[in-house]
Protein backbone atom coordinates (compact mmCIF):
# COMPACT_ATOMS: atom_id res chain seq x y z
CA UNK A 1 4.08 22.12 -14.72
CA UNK A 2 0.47 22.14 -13.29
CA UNK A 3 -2.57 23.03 -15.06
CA UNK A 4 -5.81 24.23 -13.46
CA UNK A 5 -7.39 21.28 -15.47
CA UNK A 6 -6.87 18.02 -15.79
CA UNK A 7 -3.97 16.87 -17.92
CA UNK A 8 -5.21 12.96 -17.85
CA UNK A 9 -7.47 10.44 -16.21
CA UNK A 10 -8.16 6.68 -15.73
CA UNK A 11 -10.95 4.78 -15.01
CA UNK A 12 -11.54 1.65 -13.37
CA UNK A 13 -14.95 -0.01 -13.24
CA UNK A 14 -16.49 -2.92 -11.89
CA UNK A 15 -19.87 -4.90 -11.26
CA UNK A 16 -20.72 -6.12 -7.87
CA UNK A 17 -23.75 -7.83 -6.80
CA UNK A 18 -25.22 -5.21 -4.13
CA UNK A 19 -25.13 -7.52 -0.96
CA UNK A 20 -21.67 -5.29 0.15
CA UNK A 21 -22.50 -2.44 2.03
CA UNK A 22 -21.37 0.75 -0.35
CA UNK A 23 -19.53 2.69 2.62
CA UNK A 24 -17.54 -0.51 3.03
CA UNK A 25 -17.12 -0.93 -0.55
CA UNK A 26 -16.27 2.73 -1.74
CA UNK A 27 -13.88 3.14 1.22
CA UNK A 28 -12.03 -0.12 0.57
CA UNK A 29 -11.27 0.78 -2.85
CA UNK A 30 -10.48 4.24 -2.14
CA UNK A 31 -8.06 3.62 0.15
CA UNK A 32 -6.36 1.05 -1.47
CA UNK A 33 -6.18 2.83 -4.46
CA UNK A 34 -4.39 5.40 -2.40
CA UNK A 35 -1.95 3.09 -0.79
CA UNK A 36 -0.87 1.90 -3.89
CA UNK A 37 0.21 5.70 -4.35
CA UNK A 38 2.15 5.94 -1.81
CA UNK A 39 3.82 2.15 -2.27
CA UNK A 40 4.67 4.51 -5.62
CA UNK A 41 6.25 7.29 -3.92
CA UNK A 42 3.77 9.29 -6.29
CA UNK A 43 1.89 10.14 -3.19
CA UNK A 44 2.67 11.24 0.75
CA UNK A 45 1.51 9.35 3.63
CA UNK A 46 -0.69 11.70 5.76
CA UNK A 47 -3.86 12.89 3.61
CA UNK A 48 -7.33 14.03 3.81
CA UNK A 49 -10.42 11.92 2.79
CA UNK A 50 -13.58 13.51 1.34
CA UNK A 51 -17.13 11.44 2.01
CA UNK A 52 -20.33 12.31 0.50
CA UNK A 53 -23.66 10.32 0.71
CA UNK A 54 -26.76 11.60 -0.97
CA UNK A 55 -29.89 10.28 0.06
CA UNK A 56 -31.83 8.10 -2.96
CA UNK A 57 -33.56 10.09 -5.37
CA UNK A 58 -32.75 13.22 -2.86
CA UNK A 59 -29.51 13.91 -4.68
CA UNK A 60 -29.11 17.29 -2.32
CA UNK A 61 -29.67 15.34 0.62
CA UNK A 62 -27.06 14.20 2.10
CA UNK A 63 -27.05 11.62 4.80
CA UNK A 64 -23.26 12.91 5.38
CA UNK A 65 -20.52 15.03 4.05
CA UNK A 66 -17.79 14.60 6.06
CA UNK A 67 -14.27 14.60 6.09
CA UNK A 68 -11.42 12.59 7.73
CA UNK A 69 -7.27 12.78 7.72
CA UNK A 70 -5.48 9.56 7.47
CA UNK A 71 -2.03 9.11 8.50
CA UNK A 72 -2.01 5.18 10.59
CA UNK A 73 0.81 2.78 9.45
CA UNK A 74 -2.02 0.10 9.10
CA UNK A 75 -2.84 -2.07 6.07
CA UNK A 76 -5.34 0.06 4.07
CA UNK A 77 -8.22 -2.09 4.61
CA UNK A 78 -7.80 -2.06 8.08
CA UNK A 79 -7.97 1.85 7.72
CA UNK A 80 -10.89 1.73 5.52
CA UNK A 81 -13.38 -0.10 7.84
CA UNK A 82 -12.26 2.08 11.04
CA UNK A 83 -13.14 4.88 8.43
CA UNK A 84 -16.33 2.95 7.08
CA UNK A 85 -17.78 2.55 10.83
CA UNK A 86 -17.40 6.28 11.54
CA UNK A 87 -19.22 7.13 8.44
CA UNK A 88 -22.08 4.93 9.72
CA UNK A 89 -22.23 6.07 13.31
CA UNK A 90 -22.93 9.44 11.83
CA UNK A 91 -25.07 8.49 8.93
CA UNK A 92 -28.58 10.35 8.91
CA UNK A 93 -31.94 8.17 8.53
CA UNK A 94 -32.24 7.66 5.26
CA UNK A 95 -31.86 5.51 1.92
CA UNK A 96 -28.31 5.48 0.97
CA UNK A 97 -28.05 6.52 -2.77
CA UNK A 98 -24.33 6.34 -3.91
CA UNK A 99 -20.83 7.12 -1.68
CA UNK A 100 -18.54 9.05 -2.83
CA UNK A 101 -14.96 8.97 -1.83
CA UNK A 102 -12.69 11.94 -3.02
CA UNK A 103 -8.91 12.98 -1.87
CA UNK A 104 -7.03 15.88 -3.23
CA UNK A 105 -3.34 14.04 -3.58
CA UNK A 106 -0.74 16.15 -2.26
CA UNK A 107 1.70 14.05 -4.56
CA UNK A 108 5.58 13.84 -4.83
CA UNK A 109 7.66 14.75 -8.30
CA UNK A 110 10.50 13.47 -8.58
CA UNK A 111 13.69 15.96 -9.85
CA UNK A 112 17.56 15.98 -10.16
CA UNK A 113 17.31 13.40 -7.94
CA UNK A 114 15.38 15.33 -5.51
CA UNK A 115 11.73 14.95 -4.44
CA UNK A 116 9.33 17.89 -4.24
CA UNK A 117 5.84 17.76 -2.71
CA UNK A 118 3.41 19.27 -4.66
CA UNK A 119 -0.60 20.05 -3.67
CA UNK A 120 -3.09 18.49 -5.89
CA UNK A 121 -0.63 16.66 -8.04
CA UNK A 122 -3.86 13.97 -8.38
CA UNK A 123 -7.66 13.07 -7.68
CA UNK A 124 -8.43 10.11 -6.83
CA UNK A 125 -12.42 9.40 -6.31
CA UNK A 126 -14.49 6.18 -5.75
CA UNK A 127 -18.38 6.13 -6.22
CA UNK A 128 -20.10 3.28 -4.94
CA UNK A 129 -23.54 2.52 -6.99
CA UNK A 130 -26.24 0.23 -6.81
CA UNK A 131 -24.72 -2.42 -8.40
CA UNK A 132 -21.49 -0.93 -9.51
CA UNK A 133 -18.13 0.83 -8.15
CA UNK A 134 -15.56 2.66 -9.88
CA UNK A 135 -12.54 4.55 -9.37
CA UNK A 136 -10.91 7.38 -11.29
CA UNK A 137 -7.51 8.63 -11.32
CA UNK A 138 -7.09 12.64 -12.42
CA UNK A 139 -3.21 14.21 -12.70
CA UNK A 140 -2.64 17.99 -13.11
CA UNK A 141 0.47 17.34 -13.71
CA UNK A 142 3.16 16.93 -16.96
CA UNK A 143 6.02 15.03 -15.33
CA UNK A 144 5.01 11.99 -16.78
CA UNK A 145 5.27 12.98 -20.24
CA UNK A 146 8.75 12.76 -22.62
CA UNK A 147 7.99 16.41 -23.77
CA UNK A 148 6.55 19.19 -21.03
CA UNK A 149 3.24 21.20 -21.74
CA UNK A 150 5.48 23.84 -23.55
CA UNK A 151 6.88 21.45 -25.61
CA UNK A 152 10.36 21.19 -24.34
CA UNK A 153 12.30 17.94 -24.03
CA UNK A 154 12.38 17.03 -20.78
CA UNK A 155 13.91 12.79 -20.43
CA UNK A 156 15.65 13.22 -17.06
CA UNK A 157 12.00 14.25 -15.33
CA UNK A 158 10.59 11.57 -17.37
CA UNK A 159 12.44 8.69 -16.39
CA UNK A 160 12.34 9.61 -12.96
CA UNK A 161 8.62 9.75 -12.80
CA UNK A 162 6.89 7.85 -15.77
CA UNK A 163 7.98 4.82 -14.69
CA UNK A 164 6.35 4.92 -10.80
CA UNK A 165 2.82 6.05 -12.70
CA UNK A 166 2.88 3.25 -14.96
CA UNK A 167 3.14 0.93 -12.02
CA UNK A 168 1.12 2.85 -10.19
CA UNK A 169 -1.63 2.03 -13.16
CA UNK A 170 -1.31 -1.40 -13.21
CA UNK A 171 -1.04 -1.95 -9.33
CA UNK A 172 -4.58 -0.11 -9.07
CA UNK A 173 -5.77 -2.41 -11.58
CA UNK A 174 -4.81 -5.82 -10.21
CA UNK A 175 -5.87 -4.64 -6.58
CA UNK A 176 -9.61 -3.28 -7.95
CA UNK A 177 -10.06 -6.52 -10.20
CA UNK A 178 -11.05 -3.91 -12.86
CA UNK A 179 -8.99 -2.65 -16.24
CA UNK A 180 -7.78 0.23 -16.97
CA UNK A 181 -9.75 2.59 -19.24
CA UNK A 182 -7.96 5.62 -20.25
CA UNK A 183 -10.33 8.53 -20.57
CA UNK A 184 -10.57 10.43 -23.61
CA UNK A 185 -7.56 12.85 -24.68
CA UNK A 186 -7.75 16.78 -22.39
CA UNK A 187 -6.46 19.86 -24.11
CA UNK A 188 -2.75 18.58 -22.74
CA UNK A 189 -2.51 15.07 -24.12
CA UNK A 190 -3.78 11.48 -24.51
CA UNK A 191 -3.61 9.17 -21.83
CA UNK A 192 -2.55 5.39 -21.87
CA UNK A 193 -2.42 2.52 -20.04
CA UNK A 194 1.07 3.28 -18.97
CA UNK A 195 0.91 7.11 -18.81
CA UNK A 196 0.71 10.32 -21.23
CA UNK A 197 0.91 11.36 -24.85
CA UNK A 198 2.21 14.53 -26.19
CA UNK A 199 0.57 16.38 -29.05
CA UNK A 200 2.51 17.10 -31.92
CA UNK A 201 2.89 19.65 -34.82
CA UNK A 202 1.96 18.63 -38.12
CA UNK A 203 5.64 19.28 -39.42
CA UNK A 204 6.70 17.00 -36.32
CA UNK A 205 7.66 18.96 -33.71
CA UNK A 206 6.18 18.28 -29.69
CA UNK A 207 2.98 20.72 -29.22
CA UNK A 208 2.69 23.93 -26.98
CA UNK A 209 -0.18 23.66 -25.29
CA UNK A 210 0.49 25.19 -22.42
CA UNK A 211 0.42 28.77 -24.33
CA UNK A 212 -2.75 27.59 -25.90
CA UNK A 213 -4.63 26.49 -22.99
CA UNK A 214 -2.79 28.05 -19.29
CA UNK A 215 -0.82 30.50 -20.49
């Protein structure tokens, strides 16, 4: 199932000490954040990256919004700084504030043994700061968790797909020297550092909060 909000996110935060330029930076962590979604089969190949650079203190001026599609069978920081010196060859005068870095996942679900593309399964975004980056993972989806959004048992979907997510996790982690931080609980559940958490009933019984919240 897929809500029209998010169902869970992860952070991943670091410090870094401002002599790497934030294009390079942003884009190097985006991408391989992405890679490691695809090396997941949680994620397809070809997809569309989302850049945004604000001037400093202009936050409505940006120095460039662009956008650029991806789809090279090239290590992903190779990819990144081909996409990093584009950004700059375009970049208005200006002080750079923060980049932003955002792709709309068209993702992959995995189901009697059968894999289905789906739009917007995730979000994945990088913001390069000052003296900081981090990286945040957003699903819409439920396939991860032992119970659906309705409530209803669902182990075959589970074991097919929590397992690639939960890798996924701690993949991103090891590559972005950073630990996971699993944001706080949605409407839908409570995420961890190996996936999701159903709600339950008091008496017991797996929540519905898809009637509560989508439906």
């Amino acid at each position: 199932m897929i809500t029209t909000t998010p169902v869970a996110r992860w952070t991943w935060g670091r410090d870094h000490d401002g002599r790497v330029d934030k294009v390079d930076l942003c884009l190097q962590d985006l991408v391989t954040a992405y890679s490691i979604l695809v090396s997941h089969h949680l994620a397809v190949d070809m997809t569309t990256i989302r850049v945004k650079i604000p001037e400093a203190g202009k936050p409505k001026h940006m120095l460039f919004d662009g956008e650029f599609v991806i789809n090279e069978p090239e290590p992903p920081e190779v990819i990144a700084s081909k996409l990093a010196n584009q950004v700059r060859t375009s970049l208005q005068v200006g002080q750079v504030g923060s980049v932003d870095g955002t792709i709309d996942c068209t993702g992959i679900i995995r189901q009697e043994d059968r894999d289905f593309i789906q739009p917007e399964l995730f979000r994945l975004g990088t913001h390069a700061y000052r003296d900081y980056i981090t990286t945040s993972l957003v699903t819409f989806s439920d396939a991860w968790m032992p119970y659906d959004l309705k409530g209803r048992a669902q182990p075959d979907i589970y074991a097919a797909n929590q397992p690639g997510l939960a890798g996924a996790l701690t993949d991103i982690s090891r590559s972005l020297h950073s630990e996971i931080d699993p944001d706080d609980a949605t409407y839908f559940g409570t995420p961890t550092e190996t996936g999701i958490d159903n709600y339950f009933e008091p008496d017991g019984s797996p929540s519905d909060v898809w009637s509560r919240f989508e439906g």
